[in-house]
C-alpha atoms as a PDB file:
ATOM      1  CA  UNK A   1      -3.601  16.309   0.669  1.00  0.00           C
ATOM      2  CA  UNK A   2      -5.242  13.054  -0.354  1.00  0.00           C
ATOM      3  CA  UNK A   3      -8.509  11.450   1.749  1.00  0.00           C
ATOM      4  CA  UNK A   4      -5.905   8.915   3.372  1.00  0.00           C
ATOM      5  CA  UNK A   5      -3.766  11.329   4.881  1.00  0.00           C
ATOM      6  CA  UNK A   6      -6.005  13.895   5.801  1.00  0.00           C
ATOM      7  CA  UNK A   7      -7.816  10.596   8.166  1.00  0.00           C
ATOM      8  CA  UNK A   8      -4.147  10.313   8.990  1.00  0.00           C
ATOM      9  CA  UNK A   9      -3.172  14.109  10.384  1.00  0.00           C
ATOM     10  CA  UNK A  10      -7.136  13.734  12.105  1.00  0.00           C
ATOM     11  CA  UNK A  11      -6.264  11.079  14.268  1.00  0.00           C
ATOM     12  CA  UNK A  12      -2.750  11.705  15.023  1.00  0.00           C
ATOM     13  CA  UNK A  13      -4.088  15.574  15.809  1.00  0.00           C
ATOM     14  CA  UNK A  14      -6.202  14.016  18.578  1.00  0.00           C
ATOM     15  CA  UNK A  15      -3.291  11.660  20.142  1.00  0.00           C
ATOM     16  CA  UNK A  16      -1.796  13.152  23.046  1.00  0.00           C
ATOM     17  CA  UNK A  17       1.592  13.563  22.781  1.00  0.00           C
ATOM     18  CA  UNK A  18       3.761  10.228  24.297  1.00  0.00           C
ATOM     19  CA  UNK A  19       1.084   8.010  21.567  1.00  0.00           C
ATOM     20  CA  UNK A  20       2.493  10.439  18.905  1.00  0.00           C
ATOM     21  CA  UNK A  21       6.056   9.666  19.784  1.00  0.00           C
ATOM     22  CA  UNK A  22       5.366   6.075  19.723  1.00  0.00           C
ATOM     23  CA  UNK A  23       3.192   6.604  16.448  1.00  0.00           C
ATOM     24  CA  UNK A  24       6.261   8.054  14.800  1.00  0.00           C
ATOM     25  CA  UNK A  25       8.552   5.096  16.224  1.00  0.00           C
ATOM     26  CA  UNK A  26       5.660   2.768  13.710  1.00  0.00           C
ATOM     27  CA  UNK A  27       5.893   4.665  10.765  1.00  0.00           C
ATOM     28  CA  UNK A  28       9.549   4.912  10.452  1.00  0.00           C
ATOM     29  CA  UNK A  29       9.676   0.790  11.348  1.00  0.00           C
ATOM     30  CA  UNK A  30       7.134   0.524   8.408  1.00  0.00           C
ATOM     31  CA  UNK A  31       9.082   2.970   6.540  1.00  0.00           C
ATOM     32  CA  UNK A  32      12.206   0.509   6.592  1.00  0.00           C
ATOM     33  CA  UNK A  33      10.164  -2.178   5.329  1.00  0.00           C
ATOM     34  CA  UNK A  34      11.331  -3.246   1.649  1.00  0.00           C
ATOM     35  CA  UNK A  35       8.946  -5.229  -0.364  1.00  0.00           C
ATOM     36  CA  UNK A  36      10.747  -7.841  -2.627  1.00  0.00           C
ATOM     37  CA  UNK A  37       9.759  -6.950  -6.530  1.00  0.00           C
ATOM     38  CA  UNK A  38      10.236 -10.965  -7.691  1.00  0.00           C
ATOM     39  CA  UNK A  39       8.722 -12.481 -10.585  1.00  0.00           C
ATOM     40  CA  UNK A  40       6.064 -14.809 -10.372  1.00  0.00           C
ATOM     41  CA  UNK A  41       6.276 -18.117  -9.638  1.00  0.00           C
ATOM     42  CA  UNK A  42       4.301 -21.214 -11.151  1.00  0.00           C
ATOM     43  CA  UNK A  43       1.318 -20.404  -8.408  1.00  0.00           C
ATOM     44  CA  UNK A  44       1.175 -16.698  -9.303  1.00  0.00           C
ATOM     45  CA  UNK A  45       0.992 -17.822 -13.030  1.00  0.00           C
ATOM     46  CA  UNK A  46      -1.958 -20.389 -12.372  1.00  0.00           C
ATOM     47  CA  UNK A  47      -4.179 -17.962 -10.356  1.00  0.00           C
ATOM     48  CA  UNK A  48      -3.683 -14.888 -13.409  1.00  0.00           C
ATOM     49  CA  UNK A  49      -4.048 -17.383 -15.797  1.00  0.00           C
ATOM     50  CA  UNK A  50      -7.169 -18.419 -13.849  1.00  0.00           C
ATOM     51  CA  UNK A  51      -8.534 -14.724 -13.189  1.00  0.00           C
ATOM     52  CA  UNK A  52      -8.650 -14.213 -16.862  1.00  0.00           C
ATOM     53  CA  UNK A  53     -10.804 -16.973 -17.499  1.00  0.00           C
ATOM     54  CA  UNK A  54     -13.389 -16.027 -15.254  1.00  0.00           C
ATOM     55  CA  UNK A  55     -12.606 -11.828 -16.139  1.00  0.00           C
ATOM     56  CA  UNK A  56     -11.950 -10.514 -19.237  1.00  0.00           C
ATOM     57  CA  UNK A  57     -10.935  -7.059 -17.824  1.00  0.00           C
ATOM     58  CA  UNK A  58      -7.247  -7.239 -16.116  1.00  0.00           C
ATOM     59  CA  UNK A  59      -5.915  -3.992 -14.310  1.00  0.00           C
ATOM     60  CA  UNK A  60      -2.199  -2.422 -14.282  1.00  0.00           C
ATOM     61  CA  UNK A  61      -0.983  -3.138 -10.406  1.00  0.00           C
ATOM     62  CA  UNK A  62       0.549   0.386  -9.915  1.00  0.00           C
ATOM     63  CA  UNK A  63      -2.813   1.642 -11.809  1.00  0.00           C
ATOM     64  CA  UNK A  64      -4.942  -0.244  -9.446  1.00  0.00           C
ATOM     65  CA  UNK A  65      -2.770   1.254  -6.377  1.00  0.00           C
ATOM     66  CA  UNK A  66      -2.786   5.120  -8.045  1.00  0.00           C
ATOM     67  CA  UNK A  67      -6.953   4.884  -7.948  1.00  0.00           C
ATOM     68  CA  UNK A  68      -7.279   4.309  -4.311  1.00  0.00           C
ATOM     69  CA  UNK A  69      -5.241   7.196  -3.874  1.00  0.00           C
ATOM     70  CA  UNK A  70      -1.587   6.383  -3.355  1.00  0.00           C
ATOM     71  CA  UNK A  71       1.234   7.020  -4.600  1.00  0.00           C
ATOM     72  CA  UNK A  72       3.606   3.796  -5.814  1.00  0.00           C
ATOM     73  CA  UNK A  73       6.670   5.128  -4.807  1.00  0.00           C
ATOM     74  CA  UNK A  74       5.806   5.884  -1.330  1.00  0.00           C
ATOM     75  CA  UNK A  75       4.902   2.442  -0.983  1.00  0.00           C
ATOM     76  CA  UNK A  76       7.851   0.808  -2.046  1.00  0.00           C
ATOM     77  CA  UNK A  77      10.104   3.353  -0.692  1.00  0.00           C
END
């Protein structure tokens, strides 16, 4: 079980039970939640264009997400 969702089962192990029920009620409203995969517009372009200027390192998105421990398609599902 990753560091996030061991924090996770901690806290929810100390709720007493009508928080947990309303807990659950959360998670499956953020679970619904779609995030839009669109392509970027003429800001978006500016500010990477910009980031490489001042950084010559640039870092994959989903690898970014995958080192802080989660997993992309849990987040997008």
């Amino acid at each position: 079980m990753s560091m996030i969702r061991q924090k996770a089962h901690n806290l929810i192990e100390r709720l007493p039970e009508d928080q947990i029920a309303y807990i659950i009620n959360i998670i499956e409203g953020i679970k619904g939640i779609s995030i839009p995969n669109e392509n970027p517009d003429e800001l978006d372009l500016f500010l990477i264009k910009e980031s490489e200027k001042d950084n010559d390192e640039t870092e994959d998105l989903d690898d970014f997400v995958k080192e802080l421990g989660f997993d992309v398609d849990e987040l997008q599902n």
